[in-house]
N, C-alpha and C. Protein backbone atom coordinates (compact mmCIF):
# COMPACT_ATOMS: atom_id res chain seq x y z
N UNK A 1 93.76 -183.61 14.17
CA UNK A 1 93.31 -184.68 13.30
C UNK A 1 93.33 -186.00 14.07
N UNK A 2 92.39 -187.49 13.90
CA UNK A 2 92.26 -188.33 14.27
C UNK A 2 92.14 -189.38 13.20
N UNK A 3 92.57 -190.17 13.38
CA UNK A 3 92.30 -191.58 12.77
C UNK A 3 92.08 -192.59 13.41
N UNK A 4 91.00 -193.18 12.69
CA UNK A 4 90.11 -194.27 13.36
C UNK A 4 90.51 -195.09 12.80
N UNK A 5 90.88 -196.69 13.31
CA UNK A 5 91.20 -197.85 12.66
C UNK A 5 90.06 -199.26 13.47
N UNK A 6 89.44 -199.65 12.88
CA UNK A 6 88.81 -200.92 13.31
C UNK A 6 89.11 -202.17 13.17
N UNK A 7 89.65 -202.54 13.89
CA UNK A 7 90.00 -204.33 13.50
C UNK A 7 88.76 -205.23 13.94
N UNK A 8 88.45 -206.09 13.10
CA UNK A 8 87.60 -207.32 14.00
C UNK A 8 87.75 -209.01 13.86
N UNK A 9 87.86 -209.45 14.67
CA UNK A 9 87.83 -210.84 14.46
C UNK A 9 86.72 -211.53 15.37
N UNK A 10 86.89 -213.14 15.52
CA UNK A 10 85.58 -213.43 16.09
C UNK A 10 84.88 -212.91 17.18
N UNK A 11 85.98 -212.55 18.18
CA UNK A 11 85.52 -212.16 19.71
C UNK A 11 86.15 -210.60 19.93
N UNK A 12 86.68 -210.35 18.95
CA UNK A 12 86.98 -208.49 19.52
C UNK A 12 86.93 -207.48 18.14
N UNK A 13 86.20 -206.56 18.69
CA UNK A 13 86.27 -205.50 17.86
C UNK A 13 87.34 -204.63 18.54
N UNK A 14 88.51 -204.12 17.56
CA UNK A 14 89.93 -203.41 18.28
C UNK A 14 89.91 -201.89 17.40
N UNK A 15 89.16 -201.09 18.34
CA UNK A 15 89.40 -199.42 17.86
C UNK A 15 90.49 -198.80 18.35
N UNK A 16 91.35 -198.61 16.99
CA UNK A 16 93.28 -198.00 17.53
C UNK A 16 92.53 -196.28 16.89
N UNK A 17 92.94 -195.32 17.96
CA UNK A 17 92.59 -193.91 17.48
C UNK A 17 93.93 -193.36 17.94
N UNK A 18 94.23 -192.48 16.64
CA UNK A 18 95.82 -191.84 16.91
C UNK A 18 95.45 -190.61 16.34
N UNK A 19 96.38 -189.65 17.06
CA UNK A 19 96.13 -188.16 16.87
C UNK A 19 95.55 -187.17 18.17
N UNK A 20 94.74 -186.05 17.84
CA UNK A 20 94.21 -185.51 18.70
C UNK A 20 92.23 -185.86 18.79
N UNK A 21 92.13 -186.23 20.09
CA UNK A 21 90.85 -186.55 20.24
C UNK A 21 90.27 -185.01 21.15
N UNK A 22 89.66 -184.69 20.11
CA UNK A 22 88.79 -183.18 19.92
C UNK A 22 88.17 -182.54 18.95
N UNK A 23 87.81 -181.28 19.48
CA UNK A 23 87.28 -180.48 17.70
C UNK A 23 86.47 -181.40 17.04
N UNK A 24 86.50 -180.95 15.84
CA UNK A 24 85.87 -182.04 14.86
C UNK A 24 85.81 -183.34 14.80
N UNK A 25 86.87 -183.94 15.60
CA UNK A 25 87.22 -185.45 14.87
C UNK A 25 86.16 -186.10 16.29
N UNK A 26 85.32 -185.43 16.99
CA UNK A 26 84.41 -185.91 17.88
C UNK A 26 83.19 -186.72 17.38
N UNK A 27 82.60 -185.59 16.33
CA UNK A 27 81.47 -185.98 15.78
C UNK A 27 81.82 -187.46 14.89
N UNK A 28 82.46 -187.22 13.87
CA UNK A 28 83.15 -188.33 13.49
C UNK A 28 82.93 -189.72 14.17
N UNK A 29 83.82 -189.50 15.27
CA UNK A 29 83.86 -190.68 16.20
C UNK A 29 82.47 -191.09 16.87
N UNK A 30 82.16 -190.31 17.10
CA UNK A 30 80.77 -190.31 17.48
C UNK A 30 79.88 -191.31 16.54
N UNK A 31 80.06 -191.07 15.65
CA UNK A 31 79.10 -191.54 14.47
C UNK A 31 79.34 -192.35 14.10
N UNK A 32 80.56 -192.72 14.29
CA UNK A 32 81.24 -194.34 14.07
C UNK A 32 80.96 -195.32 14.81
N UNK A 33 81.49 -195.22 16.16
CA UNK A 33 80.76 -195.88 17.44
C UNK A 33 79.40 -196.39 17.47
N UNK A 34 78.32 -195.73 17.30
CA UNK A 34 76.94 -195.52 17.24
C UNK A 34 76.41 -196.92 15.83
N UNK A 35 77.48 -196.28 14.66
CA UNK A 35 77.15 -197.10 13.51
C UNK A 35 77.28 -198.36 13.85
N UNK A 36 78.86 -198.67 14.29
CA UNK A 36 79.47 -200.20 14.05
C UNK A 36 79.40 -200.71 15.75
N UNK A 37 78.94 -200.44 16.77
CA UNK A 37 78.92 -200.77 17.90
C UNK A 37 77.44 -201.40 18.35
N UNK A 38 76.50 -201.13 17.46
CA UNK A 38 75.22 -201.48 17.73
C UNK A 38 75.01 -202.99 17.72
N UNK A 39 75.50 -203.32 16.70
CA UNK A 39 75.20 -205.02 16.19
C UNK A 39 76.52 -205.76 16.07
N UNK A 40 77.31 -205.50 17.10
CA UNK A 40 78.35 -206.63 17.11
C UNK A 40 78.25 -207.05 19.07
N UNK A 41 77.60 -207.05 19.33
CA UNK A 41 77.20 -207.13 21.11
C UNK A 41 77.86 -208.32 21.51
N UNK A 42 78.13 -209.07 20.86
CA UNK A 42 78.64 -210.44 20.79
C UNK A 42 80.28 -210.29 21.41
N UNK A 43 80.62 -209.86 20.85
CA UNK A 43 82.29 -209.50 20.51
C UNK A 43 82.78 -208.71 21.80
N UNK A 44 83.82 -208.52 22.54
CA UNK A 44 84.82 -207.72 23.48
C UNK A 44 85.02 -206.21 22.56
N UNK A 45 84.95 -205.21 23.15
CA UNK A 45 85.14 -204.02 22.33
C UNK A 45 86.39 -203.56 23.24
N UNK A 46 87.65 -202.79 22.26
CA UNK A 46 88.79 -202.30 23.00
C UNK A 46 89.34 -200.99 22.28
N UNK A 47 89.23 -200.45 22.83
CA UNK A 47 89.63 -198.78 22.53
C UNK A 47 90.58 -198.75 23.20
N UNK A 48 91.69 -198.75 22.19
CA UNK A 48 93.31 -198.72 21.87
C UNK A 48 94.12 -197.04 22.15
N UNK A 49 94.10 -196.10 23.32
CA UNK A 49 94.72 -194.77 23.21
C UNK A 49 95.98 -194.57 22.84
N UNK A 50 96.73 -195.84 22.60
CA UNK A 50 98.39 -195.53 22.93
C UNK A 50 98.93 -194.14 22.13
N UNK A 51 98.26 -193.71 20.95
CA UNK A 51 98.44 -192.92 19.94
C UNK A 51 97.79 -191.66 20.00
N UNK A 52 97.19 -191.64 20.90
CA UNK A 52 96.41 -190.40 21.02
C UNK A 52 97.30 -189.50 21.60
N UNK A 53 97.02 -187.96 21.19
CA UNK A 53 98.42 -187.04 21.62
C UNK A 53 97.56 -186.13 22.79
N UNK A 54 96.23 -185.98 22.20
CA UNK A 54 95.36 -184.54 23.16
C UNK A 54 94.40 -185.30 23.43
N UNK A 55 92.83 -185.24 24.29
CA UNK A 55 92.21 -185.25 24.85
C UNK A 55 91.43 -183.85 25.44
N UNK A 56 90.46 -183.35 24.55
CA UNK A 56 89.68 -182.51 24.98
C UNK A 56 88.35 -182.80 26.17
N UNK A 57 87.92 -181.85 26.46
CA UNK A 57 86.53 -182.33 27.15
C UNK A 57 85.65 -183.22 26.76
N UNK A 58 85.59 -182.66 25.51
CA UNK A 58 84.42 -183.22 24.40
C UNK A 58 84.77 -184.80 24.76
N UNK A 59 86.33 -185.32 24.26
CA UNK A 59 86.98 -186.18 23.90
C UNK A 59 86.55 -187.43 25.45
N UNK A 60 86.62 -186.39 26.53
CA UNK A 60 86.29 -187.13 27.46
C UNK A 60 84.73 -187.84 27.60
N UNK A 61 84.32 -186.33 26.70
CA UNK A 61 83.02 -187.39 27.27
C UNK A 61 82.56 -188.73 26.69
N UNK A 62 83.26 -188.57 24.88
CA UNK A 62 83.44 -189.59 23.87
C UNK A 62 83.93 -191.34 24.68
N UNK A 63 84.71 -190.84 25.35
CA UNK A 63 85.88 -191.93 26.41
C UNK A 63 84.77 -192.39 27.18
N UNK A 64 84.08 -191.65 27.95
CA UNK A 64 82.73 -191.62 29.29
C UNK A 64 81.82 -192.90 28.22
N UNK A 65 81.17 -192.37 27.19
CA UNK A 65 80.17 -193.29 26.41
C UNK A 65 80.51 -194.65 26.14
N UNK A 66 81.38 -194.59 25.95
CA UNK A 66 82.47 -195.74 25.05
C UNK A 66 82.79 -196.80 26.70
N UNK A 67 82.89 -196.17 27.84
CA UNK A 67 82.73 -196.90 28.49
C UNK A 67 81.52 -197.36 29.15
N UNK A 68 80.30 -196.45 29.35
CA UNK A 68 79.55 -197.07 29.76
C UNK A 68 78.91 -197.79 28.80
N UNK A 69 78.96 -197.87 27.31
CA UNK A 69 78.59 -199.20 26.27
C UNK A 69 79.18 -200.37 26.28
N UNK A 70 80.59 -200.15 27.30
CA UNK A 70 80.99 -201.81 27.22
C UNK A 70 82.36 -202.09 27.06
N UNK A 71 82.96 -200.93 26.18
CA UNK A 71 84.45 -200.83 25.84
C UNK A 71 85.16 -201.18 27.16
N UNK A 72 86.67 -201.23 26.59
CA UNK A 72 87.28 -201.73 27.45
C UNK A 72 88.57 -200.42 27.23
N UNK A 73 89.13 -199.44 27.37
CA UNK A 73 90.10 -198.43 27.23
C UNK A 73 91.58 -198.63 27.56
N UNK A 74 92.23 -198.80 26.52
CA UNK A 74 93.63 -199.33 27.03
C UNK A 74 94.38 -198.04 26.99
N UNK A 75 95.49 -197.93 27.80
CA UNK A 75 96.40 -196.86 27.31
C UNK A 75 97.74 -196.96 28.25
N UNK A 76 99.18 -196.06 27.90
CA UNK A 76 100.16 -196.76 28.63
C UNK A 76 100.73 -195.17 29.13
N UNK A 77 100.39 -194.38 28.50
CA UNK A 77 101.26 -193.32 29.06
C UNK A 77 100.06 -192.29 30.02
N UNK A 78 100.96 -191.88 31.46
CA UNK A 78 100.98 -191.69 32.16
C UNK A 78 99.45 -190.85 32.18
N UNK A 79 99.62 -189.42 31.83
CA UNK A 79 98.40 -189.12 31.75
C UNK A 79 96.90 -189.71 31.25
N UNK A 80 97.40 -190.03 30.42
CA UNK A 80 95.74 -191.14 29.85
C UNK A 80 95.63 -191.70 30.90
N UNK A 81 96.66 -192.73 31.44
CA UNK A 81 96.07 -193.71 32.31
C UNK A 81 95.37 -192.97 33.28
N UNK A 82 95.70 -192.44 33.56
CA UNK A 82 95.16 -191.35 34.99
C UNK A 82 93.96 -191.16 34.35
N UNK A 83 93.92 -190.12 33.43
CA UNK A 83 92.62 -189.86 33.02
C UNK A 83 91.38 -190.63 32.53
N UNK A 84 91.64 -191.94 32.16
CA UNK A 84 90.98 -193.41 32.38
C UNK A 84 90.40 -193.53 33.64
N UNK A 85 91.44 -193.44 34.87
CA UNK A 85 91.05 -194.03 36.21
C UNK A 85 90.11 -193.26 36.56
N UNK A 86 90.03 -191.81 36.24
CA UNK A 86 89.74 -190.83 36.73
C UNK A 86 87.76 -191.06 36.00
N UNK A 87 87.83 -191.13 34.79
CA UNK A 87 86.50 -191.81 33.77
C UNK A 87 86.15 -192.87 34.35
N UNK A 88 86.42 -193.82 34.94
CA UNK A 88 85.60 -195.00 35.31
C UNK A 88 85.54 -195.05 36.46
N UNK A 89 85.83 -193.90 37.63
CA UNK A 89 85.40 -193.63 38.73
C UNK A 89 84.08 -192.84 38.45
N UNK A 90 83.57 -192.44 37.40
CA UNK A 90 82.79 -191.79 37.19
C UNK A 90 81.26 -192.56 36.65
N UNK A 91 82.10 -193.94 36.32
CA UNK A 91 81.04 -195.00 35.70
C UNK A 91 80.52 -195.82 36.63
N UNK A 92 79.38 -195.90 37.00
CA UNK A 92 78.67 -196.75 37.61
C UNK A 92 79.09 -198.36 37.37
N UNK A 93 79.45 -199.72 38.83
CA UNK A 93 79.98 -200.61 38.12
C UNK A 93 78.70 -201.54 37.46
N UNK A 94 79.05 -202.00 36.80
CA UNK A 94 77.93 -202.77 36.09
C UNK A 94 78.34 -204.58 36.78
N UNK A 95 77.10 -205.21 36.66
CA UNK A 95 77.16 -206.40 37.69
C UNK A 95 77.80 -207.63 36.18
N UNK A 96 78.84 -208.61 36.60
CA UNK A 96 79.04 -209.79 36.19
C UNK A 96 78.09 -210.44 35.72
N UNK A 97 78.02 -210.72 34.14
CA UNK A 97 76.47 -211.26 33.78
C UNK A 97 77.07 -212.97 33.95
N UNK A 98 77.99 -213.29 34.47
CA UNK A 98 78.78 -214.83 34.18
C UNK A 98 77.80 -215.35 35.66
């Protein structure tokens, strides 16, 4: 199971997901992202892992999208982080629009 939480204020949209990211709760997420990520372009996006327990394939590739749209992936324990470093070696860097 997963739960999705969205916070927003002026400059950040803050997605906290706790549980297992897999199975079913992909599509879900999927569909969420897609919905509420389209028309806030304005805003910092941050995908919050601290709570996440599993990480499937699927889950990775969910992580993969989410970064090449812009997100920003936080996480503190050991494996995630790795598996973060490991996802945005995989992402092409995108150039400083400043």
């Amino acid at each position: 199971m997963l739960r999705i939480t969205v916070t927003e204020s002026a400059s950040e949209q803050r997605w906290i997901l706790q549980g297992r990211l897999g199975g079913s709760s992909i599509e879900e997420l999927t569909e969420n992202w897609r919905s509420n990520r389209g028309c806030l372009t304005s805003q910092n996006c941050i995908v919050d892992l601290n709570e996440v327990t599993a990480i499937d394939k699927d889950g990775e590739q969910v992580l993969l999208m989410m970064i090449r749209d812009g997100a920003k992936l936080v996480a503190t324990g050991l494996y995630t982080k790795h598996l973060l470093e490991s996802l945005l070696a995989q992402t092409p860097v995108r150039p400083d629009p400043n």
